[in-house]
PDB file of N, CA and C in Angstrom:
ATOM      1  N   UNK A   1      31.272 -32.280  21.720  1.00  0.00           N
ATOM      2  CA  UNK A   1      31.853 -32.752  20.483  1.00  0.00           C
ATOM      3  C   UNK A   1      31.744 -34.267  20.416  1.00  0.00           C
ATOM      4  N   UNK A   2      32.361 -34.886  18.989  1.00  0.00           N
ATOM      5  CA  UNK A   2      32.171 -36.263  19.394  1.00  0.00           C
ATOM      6  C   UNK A   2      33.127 -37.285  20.013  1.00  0.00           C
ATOM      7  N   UNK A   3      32.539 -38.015  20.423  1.00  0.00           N
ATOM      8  CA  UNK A   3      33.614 -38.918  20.792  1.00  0.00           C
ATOM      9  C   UNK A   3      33.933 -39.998  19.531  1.00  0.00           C
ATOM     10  N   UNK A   4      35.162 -41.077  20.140  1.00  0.00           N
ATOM     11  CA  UNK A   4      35.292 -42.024  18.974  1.00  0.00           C
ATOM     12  C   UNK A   4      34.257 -43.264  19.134  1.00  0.00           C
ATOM     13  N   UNK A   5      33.952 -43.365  20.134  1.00  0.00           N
ATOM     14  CA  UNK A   5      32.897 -44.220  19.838  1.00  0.00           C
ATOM     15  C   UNK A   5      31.451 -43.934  18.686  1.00  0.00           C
ATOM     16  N   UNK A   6      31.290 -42.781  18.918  1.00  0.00           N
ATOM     17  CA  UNK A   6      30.252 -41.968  18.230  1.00  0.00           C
ATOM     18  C   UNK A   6      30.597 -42.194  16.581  1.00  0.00           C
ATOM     19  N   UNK A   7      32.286 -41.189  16.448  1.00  0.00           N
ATOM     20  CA  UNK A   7      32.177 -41.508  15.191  1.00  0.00           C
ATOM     21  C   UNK A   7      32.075 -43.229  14.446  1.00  0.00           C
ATOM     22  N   UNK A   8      32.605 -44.032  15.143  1.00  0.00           N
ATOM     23  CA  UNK A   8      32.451 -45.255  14.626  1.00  0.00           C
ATOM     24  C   UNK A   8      30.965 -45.626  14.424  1.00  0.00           C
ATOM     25  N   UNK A   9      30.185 -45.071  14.725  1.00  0.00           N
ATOM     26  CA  UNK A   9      28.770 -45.406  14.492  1.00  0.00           C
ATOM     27  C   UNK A   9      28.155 -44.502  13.679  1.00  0.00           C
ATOM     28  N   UNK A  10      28.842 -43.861  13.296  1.00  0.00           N
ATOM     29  CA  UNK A  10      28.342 -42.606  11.379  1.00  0.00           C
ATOM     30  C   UNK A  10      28.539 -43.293  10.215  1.00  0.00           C
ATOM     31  N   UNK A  11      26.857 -43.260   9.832  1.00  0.00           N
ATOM     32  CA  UNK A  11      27.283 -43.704   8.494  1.00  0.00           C
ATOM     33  C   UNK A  11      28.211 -42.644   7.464  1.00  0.00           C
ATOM     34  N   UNK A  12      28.524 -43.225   6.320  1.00  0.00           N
ATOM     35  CA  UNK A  12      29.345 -42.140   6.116  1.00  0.00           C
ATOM     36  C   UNK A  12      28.534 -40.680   5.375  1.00  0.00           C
ATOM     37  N   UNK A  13      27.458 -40.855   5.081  1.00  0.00           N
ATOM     38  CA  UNK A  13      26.975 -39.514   4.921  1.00  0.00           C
ATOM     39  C   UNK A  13      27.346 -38.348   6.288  1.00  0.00           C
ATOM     40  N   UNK A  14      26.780 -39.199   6.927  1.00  0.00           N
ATOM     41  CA  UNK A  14      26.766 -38.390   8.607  1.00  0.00           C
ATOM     42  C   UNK A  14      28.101 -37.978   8.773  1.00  0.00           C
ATOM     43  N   UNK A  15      29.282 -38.848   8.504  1.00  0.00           N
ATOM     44  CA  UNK A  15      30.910 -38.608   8.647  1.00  0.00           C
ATOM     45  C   UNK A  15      31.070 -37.342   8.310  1.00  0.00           C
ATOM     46  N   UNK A  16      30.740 -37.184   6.935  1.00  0.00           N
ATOM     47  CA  UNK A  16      31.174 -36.420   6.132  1.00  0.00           C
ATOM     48  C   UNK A  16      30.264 -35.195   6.040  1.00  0.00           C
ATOM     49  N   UNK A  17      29.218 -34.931   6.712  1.00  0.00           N
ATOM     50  CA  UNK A  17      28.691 -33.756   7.250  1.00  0.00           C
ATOM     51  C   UNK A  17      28.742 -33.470   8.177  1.00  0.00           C
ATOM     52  N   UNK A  18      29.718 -34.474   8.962  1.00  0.00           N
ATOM     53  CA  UNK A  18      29.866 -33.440  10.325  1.00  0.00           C
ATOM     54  C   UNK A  18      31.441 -33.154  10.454  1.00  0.00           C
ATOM     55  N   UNK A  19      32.000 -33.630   9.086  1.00  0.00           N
ATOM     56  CA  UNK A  19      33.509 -32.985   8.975  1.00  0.00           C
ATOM     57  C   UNK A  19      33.112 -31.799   7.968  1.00  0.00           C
ATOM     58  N   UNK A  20      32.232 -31.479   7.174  1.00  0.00           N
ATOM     59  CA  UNK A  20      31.956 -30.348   6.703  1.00  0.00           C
ATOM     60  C   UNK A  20      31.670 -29.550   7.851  1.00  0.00           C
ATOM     61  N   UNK A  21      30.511 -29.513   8.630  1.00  0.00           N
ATOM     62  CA  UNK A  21      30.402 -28.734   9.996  1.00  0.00           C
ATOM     63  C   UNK A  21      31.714 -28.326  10.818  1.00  0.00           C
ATOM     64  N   UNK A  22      32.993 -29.185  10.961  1.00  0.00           N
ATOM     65  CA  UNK A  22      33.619 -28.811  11.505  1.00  0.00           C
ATOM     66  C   UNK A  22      34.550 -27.611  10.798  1.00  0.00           C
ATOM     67  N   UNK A  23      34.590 -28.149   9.291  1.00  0.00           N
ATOM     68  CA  UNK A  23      35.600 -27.316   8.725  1.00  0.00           C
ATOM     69  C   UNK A  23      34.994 -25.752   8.861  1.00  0.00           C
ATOM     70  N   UNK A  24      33.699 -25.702   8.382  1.00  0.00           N
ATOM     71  CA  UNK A  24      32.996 -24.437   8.654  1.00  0.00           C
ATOM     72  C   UNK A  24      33.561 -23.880   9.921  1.00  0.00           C
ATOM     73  N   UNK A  25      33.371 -24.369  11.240  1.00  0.00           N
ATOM     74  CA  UNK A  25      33.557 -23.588  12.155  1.00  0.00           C
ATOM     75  C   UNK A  25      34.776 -23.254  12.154  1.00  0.00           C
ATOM     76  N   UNK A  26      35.749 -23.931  11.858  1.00  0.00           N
ATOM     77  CA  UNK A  26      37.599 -23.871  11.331  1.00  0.00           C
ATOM     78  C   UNK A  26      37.540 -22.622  10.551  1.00  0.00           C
ATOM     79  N   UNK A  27      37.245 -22.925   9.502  1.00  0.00           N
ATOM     80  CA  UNK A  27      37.348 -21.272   8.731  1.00  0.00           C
ATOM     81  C   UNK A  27      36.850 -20.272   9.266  1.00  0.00           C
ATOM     82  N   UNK A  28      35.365 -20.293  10.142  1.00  0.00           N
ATOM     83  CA  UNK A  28      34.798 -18.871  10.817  1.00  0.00           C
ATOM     84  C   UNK A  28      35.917 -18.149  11.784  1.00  0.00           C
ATOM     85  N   UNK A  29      36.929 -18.816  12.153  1.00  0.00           N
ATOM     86  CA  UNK A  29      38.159 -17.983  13.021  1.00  0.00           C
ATOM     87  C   UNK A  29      37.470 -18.164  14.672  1.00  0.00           C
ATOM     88  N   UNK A  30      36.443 -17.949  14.831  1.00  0.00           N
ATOM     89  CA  UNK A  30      35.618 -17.871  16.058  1.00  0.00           C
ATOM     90  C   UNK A  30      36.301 -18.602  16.871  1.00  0.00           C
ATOM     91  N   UNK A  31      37.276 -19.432  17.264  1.00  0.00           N
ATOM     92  CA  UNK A  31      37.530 -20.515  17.848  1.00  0.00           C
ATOM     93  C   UNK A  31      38.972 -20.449  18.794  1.00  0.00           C
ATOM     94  N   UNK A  32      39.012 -20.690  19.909  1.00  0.00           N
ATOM     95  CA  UNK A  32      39.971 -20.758  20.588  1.00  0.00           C
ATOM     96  C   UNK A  32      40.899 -21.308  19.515  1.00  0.00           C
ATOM     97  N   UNK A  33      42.821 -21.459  20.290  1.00  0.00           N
ATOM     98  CA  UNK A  33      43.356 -22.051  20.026  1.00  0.00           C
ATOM     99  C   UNK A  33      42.801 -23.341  20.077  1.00  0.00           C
ATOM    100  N   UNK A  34      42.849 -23.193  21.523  1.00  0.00           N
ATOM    101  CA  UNK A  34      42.479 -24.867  22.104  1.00  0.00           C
ATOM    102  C   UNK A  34      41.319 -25.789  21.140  1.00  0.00           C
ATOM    103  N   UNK A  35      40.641 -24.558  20.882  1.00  0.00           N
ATOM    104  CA  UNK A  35      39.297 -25.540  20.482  1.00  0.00           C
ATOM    105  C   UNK A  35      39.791 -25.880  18.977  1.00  0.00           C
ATOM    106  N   UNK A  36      40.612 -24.897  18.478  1.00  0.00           N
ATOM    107  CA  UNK A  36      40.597 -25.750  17.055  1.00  0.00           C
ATOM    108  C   UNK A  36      41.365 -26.355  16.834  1.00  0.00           C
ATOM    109  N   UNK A  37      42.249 -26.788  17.916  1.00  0.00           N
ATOM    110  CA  UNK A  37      43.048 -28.159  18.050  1.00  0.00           C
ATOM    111  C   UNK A  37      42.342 -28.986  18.135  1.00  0.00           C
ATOM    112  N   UNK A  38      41.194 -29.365  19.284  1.00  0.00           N
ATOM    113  CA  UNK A  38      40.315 -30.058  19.226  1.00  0.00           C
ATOM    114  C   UNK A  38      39.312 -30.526  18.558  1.00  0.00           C
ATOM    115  N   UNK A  39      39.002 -29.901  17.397  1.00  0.00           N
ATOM    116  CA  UNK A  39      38.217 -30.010  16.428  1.00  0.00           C
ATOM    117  C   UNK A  39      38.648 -30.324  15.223  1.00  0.00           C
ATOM    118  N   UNK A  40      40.213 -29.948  15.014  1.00  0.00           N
ATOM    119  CA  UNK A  40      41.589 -30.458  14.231  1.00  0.00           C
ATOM    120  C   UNK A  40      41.557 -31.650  14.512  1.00  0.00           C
ATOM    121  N   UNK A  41      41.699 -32.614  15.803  1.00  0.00           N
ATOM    122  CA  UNK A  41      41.799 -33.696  16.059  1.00  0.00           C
ATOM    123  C   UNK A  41      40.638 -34.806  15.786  1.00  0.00           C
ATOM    124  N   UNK A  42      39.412 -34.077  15.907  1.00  0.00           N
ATOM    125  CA  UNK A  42      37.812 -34.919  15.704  1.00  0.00           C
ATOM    126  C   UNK A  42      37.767 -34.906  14.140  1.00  0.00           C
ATOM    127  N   UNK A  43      38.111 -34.053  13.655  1.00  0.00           N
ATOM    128  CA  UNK A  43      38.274 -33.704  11.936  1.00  0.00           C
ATOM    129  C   UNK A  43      39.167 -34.994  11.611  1.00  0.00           C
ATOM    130  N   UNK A  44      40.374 -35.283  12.144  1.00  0.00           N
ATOM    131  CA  UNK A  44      41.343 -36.488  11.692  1.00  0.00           C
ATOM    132  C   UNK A  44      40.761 -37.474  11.212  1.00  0.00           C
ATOM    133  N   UNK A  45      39.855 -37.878  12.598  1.00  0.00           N
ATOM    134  CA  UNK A  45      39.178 -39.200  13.510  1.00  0.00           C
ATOM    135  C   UNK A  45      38.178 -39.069  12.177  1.00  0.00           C
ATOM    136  N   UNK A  46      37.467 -37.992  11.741  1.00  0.00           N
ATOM    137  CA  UNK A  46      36.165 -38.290  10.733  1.00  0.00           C
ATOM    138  C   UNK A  46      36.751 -38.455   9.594  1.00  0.00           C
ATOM    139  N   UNK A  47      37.674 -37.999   8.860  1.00  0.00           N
ATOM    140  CA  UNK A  47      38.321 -37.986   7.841  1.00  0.00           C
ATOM    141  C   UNK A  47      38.429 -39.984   7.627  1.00  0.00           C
ATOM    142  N   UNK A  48      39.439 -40.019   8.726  1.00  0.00           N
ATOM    143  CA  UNK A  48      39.902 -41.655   8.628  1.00  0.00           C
ATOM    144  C   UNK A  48      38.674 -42.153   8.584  1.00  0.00           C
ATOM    145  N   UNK A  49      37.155 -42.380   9.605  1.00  0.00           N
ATOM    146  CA  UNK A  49      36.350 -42.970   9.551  1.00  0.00           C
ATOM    147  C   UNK A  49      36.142 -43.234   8.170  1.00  0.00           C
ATOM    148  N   UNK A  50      35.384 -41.955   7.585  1.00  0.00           N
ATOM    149  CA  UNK A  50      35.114 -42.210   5.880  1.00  0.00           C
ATOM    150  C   UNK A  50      35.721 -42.762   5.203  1.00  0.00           C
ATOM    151  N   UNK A  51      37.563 -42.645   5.383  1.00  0.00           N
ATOM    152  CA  UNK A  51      37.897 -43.039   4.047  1.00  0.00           C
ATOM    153  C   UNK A  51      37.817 -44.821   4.747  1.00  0.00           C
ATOM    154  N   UNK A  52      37.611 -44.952   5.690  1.00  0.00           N
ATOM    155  CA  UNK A  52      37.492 -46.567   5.309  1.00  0.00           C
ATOM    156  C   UNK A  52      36.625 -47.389   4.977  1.00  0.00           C
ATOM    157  N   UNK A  53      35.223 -46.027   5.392  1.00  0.00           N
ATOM    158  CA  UNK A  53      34.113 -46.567   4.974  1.00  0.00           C
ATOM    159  C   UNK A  53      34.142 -46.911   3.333  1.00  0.00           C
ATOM    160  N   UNK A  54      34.752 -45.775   2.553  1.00  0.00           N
ATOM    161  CA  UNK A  54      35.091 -45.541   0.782  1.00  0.00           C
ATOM    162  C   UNK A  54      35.585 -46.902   0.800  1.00  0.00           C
ATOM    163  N   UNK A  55      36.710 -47.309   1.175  1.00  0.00           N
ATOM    164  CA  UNK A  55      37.449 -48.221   1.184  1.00  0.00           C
ATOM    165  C   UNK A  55      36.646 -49.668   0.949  1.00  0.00           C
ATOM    166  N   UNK A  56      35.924 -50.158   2.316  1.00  0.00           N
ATOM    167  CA  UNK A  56      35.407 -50.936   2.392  1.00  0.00           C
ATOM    168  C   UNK A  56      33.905 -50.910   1.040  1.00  0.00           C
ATOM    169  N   UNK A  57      33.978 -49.708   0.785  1.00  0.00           N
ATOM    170  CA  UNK A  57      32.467 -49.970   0.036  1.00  0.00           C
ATOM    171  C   UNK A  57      33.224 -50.290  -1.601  1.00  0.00           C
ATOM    172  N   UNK A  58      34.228 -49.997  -1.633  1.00  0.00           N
ATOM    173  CA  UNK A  58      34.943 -50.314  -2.761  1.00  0.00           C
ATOM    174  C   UNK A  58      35.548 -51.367  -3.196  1.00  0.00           C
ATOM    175  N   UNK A  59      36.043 -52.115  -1.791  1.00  0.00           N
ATOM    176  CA  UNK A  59      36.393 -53.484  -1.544  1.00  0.00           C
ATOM    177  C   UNK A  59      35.141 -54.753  -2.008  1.00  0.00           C
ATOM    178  N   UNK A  60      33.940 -54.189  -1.427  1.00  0.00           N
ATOM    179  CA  UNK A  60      32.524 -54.656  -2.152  1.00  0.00           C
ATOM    180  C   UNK A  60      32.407 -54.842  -3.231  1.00  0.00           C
ATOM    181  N   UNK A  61      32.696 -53.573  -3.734  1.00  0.00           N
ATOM    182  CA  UNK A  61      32.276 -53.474  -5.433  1.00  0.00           C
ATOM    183  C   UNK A  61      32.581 -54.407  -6.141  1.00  0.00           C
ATOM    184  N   UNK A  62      34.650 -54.204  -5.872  1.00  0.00           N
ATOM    185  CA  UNK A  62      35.538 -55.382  -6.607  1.00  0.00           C
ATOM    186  C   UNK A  62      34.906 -56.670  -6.631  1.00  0.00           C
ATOM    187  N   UNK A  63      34.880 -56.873  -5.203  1.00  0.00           N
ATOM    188  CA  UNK A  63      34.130 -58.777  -5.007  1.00  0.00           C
ATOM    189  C   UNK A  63      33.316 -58.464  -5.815  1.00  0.00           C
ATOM    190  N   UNK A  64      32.329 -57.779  -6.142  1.00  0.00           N
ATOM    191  CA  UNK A  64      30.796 -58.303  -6.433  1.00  0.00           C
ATOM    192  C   UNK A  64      31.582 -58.363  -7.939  1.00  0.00           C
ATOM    193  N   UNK A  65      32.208 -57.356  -8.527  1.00  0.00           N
ATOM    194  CA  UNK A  65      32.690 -57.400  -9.826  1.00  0.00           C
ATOM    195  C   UNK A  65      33.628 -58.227 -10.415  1.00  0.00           C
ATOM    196  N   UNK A  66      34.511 -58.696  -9.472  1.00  0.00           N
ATOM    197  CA  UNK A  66      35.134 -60.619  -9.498  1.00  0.00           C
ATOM    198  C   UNK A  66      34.360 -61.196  -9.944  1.00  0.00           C
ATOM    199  N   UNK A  67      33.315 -61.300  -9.465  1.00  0.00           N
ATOM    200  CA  UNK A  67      32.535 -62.905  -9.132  1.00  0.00           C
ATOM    201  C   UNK A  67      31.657 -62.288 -10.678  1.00  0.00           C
ATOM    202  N   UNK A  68      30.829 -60.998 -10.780  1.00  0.00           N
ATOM    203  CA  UNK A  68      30.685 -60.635 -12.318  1.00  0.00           C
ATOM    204  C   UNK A  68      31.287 -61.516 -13.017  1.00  0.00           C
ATOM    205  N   UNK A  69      32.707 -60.944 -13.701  1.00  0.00           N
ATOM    206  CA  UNK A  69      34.141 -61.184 -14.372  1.00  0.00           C
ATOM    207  C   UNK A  69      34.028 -63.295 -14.456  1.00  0.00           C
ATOM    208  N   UNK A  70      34.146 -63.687 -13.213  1.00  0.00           N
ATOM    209  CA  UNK A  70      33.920 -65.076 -13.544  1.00  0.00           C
ATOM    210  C   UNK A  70      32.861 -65.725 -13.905  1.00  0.00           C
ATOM    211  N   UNK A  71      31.916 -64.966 -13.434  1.00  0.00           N
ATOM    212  CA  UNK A  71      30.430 -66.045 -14.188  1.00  0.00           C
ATOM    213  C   UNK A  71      30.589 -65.397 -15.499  1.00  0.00           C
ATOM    214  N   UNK A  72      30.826 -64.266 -15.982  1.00  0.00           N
ATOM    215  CA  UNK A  72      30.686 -63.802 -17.793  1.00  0.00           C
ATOM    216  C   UNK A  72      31.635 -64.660 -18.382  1.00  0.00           C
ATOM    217  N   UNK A  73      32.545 -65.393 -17.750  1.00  0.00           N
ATOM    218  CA  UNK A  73      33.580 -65.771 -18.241  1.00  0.00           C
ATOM    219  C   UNK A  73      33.618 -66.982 -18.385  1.00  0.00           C
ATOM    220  N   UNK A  74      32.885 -67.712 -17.183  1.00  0.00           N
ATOM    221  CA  UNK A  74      32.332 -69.200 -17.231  1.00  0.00           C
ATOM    222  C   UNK A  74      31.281 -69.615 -18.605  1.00  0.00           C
ATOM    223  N   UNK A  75      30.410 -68.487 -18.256  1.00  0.00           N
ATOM    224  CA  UNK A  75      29.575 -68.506 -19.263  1.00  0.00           C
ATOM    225  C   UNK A  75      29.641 -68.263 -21.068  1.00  0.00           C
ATOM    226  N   UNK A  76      30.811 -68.086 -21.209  1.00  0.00           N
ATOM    227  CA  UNK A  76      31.478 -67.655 -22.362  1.00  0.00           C
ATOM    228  C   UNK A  76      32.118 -69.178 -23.008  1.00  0.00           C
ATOM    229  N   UNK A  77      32.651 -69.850 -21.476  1.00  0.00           N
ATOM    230  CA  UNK A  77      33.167 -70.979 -22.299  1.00  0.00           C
ATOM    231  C   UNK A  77      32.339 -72.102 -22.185  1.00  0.00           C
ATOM    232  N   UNK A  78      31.234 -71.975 -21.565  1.00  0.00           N
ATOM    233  CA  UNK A  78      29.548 -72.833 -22.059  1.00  0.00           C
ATOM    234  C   UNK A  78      29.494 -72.747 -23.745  1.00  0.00           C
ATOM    235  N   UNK A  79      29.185 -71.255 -23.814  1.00  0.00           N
ATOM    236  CA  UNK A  79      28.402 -70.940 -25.425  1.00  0.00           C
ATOM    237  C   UNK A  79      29.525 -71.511 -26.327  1.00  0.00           C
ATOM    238  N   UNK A  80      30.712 -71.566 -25.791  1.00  0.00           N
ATOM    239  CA  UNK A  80      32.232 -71.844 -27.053  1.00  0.00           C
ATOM    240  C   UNK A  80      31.680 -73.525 -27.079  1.00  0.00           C
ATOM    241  N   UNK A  81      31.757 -74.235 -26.269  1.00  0.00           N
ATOM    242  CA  UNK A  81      31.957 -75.588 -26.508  1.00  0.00           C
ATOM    243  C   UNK A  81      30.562 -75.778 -26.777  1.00  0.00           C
TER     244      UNK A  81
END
């Protein structure tokens, strides 16, 4: 399974298909207790990875869409005066 070092190095496509993979095996029943604690727990770890990846790629956006917002805005009071 993975470790956390591992997941920290998924992009988040990869995150998020190998928390689909896990859920699959979760629903097939096939699975020890034990193991689907353990796979409950790697599921957490991928879950959090992604959403910070979302996070951070969203945090991007804003900046890039700030800095948008002020040059349209700079540029607005060029054309006025």
């Amino acid at each position: 399974m993975l470790t956390e070092n591992e997941i920290k190095e998924l992009k988040f496509e990869e995150g998020l298909e190998k928390l689909e993979e896990l859920v699959a095996q979760l629903d097939d029943g096939d699975l020890s207790l034990e193991e689907s604690i353990s796979y409950y727990e790697i599921g957490i770890k991928l879950k959090s990875h992604c959403e910070k990846l979302l996070k951070t790629a969203e945090l991007k956006i804003l900046k890039v869409s700030d800095k948008e917002k002020i040059v349209t805005e700079e540029l607005k009071a060029i054309d006025n005066e």
